[in-house]
Protein backbone atom coordinates (compact mmCIF):
# COMPACT_ATOMS: atom_id res chain seq x y z
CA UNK A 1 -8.98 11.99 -11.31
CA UNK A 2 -9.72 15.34 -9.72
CA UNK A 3 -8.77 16.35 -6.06
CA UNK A 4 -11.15 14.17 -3.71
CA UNK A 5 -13.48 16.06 -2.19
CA UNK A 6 -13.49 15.12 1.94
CA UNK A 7 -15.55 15.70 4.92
CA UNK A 8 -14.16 15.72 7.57
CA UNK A 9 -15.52 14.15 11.41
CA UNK A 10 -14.50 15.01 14.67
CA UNK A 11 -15.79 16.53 17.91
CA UNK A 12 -12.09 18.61 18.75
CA UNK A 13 -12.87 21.81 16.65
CA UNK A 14 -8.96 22.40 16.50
CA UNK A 15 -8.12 19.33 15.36
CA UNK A 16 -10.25 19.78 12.94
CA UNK A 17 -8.79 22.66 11.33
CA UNK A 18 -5.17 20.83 12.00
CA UNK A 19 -6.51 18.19 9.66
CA UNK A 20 -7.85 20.99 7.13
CA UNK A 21 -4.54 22.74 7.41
CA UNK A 22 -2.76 19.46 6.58
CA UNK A 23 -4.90 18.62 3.88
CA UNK A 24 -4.87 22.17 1.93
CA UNK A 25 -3.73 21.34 -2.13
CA UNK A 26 -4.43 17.89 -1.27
CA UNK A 27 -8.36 17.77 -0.99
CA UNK A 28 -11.33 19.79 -1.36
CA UNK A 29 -12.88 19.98 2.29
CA UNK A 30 -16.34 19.95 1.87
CA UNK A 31 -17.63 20.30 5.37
CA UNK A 32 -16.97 19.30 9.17
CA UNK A 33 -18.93 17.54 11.44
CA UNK A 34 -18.25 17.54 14.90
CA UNK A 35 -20.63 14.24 15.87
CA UNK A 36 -22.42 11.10 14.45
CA UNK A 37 -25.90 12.42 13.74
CA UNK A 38 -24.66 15.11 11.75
CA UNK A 39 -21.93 12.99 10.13
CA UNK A 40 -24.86 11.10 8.74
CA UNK A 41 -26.73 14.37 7.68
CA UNK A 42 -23.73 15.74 6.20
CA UNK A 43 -22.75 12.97 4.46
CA UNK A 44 -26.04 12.22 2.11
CA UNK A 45 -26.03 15.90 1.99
CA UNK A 46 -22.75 16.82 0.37
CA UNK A 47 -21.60 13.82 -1.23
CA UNK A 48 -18.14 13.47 -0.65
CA UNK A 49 -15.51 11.10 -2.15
CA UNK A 50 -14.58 10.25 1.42
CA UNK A 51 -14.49 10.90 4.95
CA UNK A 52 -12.16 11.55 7.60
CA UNK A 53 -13.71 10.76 11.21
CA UNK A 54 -13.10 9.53 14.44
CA UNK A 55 -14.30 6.93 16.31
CA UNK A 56 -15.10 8.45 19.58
CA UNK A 57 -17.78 11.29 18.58
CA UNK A 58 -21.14 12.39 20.74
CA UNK A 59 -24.55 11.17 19.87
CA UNK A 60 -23.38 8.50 17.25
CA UNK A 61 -19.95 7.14 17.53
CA UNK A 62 -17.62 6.74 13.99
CA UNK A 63 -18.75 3.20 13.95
CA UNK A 64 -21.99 3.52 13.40
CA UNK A 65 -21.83 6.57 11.61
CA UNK A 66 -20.22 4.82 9.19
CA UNK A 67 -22.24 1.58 8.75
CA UNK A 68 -25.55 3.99 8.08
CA UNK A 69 -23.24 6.16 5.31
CA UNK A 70 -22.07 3.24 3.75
CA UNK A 71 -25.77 1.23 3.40
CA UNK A 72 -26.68 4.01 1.29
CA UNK A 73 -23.33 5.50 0.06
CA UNK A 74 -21.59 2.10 -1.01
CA UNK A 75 -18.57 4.13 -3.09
CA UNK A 76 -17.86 6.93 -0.34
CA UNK A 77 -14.43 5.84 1.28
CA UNK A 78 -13.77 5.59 5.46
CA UNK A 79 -10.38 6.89 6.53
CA UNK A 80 -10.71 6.60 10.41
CA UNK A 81 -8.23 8.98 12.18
CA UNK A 82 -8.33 7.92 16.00
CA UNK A 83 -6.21 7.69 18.90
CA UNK A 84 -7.01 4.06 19.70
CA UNK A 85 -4.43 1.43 18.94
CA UNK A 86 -6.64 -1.50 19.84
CA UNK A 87 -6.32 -4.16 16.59
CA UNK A 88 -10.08 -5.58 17.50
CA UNK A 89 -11.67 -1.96 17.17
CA UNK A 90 -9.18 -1.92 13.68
CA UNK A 91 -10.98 -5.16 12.70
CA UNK A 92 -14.66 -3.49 13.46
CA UNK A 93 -13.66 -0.84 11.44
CA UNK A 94 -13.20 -2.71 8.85
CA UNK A 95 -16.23 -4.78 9.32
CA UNK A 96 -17.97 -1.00 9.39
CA UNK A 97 -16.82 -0.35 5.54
CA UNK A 98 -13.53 1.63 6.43
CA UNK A 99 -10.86 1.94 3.45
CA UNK A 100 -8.00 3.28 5.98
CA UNK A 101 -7.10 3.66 9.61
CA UNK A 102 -4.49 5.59 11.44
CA UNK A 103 -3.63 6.89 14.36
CA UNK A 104 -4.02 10.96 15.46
CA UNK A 105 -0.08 10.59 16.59
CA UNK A 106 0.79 10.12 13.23
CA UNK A 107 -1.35 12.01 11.08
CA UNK A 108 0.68 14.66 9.99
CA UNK A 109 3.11 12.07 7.89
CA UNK A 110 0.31 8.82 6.92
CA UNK A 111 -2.94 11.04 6.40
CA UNK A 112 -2.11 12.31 2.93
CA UNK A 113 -0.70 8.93 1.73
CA UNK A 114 -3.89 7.29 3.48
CA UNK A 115 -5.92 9.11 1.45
CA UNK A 116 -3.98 8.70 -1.93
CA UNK A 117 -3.89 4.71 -1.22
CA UNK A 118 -7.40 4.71 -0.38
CA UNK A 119 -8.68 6.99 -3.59
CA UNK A 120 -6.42 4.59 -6.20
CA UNK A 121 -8.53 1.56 -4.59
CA UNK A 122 -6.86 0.20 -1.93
CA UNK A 123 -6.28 -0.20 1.80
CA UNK A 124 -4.45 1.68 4.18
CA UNK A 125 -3.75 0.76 7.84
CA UNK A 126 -0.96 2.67 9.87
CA UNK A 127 2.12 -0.07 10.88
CA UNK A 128 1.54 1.15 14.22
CA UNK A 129 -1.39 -1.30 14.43
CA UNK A 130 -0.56 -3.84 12.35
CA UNK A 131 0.48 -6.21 15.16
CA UNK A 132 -2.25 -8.42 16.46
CA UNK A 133 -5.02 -7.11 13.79
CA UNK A 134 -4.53 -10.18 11.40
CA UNK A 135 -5.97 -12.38 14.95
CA UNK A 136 -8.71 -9.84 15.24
CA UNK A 137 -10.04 -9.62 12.02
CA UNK A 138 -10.22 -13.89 12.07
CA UNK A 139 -12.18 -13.83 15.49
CA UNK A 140 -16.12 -13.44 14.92
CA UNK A 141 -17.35 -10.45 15.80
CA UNK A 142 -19.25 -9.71 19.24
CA UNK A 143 -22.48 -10.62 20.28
CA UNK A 144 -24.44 -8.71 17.46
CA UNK A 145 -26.51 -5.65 18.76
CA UNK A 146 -28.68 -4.30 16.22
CA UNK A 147 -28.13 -0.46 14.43
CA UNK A 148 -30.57 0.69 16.52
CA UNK A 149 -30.07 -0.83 19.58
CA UNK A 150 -26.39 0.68 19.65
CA UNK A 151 -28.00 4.06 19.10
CA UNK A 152 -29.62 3.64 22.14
CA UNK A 153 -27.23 2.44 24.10
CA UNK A 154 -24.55 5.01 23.01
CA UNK A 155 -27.26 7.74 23.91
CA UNK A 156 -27.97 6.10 27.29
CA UNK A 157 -23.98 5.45 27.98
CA UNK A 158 -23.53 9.31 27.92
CA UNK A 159 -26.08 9.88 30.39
CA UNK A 160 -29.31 10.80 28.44
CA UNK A 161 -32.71 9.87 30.12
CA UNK A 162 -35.13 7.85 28.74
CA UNK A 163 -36.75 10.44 27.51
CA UNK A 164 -34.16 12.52 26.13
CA UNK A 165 -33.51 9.66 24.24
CA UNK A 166 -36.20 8.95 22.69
CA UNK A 167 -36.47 12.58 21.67
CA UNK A 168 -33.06 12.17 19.82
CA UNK A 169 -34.35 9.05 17.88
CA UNK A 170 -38.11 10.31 17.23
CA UNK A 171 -39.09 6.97 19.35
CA UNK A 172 -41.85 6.69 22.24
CA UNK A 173 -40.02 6.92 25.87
CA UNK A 174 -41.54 3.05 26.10
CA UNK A 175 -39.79 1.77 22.75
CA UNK A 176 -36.29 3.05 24.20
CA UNK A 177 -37.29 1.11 27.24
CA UNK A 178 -37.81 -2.16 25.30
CA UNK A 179 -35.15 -1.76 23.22
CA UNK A 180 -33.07 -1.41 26.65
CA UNK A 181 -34.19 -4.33 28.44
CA UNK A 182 -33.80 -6.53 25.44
CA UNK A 183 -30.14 -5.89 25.21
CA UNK A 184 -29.85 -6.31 28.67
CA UNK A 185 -30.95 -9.53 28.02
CA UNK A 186 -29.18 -10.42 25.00
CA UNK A 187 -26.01 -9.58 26.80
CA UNK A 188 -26.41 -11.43 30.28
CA UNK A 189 -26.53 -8.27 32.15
CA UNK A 190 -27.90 -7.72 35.17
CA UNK A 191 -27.78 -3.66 35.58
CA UNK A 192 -28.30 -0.39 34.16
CA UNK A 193 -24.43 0.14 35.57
CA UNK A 194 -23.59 -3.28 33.62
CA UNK A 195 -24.88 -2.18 30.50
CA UNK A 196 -22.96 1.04 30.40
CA UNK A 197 -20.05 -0.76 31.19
CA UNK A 198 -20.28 -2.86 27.99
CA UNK A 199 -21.19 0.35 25.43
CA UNK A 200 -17.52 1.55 27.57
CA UNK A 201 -15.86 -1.49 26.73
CA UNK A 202 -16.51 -2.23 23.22
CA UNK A 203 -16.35 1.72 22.32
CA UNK A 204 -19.77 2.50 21.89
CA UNK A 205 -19.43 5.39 23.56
């Protein structure tokens, strides 16, 4: 096997060429992407082996990103480099189609081996984590939102009108609306404040 070609997702432009820097003779970087929607673009546009991205990115978090890549890209692999340590957003990664996960603290000595693990087949999850994730991976997931409604809500958490959203998504101002009120009401909330909260909470945004 080759060199795997990578692309590589993040929203901190020097980070980004940290990770390049670190990765030179080990990969082929194929491209950057500094948020979700692009990610996505990127993605069934170059055709990497596998990506490198964060969770936290503007427009489309990692997450999500992810799930959409991997529904029509079932043999790219996910290596999510983050700074969260949280072993229930490990276990969503996972649910997401991720192959590895590791912190940003500790790239510069796990990335490369991430990425070897992850190319020969298997897993890779930084022992920083480890702790608590077997519990979160054997809890059932959250109450489920659906692809589209997290788009929304990610859009809406980071302050985008109606409007503006539904500009984003090619949706009418009144479909962004339902889609709104219906997960207001699939989650028990009461406000436009409460509903933010929640996308905060369980790293939507």
């Amino acid at each position: 096997m080759g060199i795997p070609r990578v692309l590589l997702a993040d929203d901190h432009v020097l980070l980004l060429g940290a990770i390049e820097k670190l990765l030179a003779g080990v990969c082929e970087i194929v491209g950057h992407a500094a948020d979700g929607r692009a990610l996505v673009a990127d993605a069934e546009r170059l055709q990497p082996d596998l990506i490198v991205l964060d969770i936290s990115m503007p427009l489309l978090n990692g997450l999500e990103a992810g799930r959409q890549i991997r529904q029509k890209q079932r043999d790219v692999k996910l290596v999510f480099l983050t700074m969260n340590e949280d072993p229930d957003l490990v276990a969503e990664a996972f649910r997401a189609g991720a192959s590895g996960y590791l912190l940003k603290r500790s790239a510069a000595t796990e990335l490369a081996v991430a990425i070897r693990e992850v190319m020969q087949g298997r897993s890779y999850v930084t022992p920083l984590v480890t702790s608590g994730l077997l519990g979160s991976l054997m809890r059932p997931p959250r109450p489920s939102l659906t692809p589209r409604q997290r788009e929304v809500l990610q859009l809406l958490a980071e302050g985008q009108s109606m409007k503006e959203v539904a500009t984003v998504l090619g949706l009418t101002p009144r479909t962004v609306a339902f889609h709104k009120y219906r997960m207001m009401e699939q989650l028990a909330v009461k406000t436009s404040a409460e509903l933010i909260q929640y996308a905060v909470k369980h790293h939507i945004v």
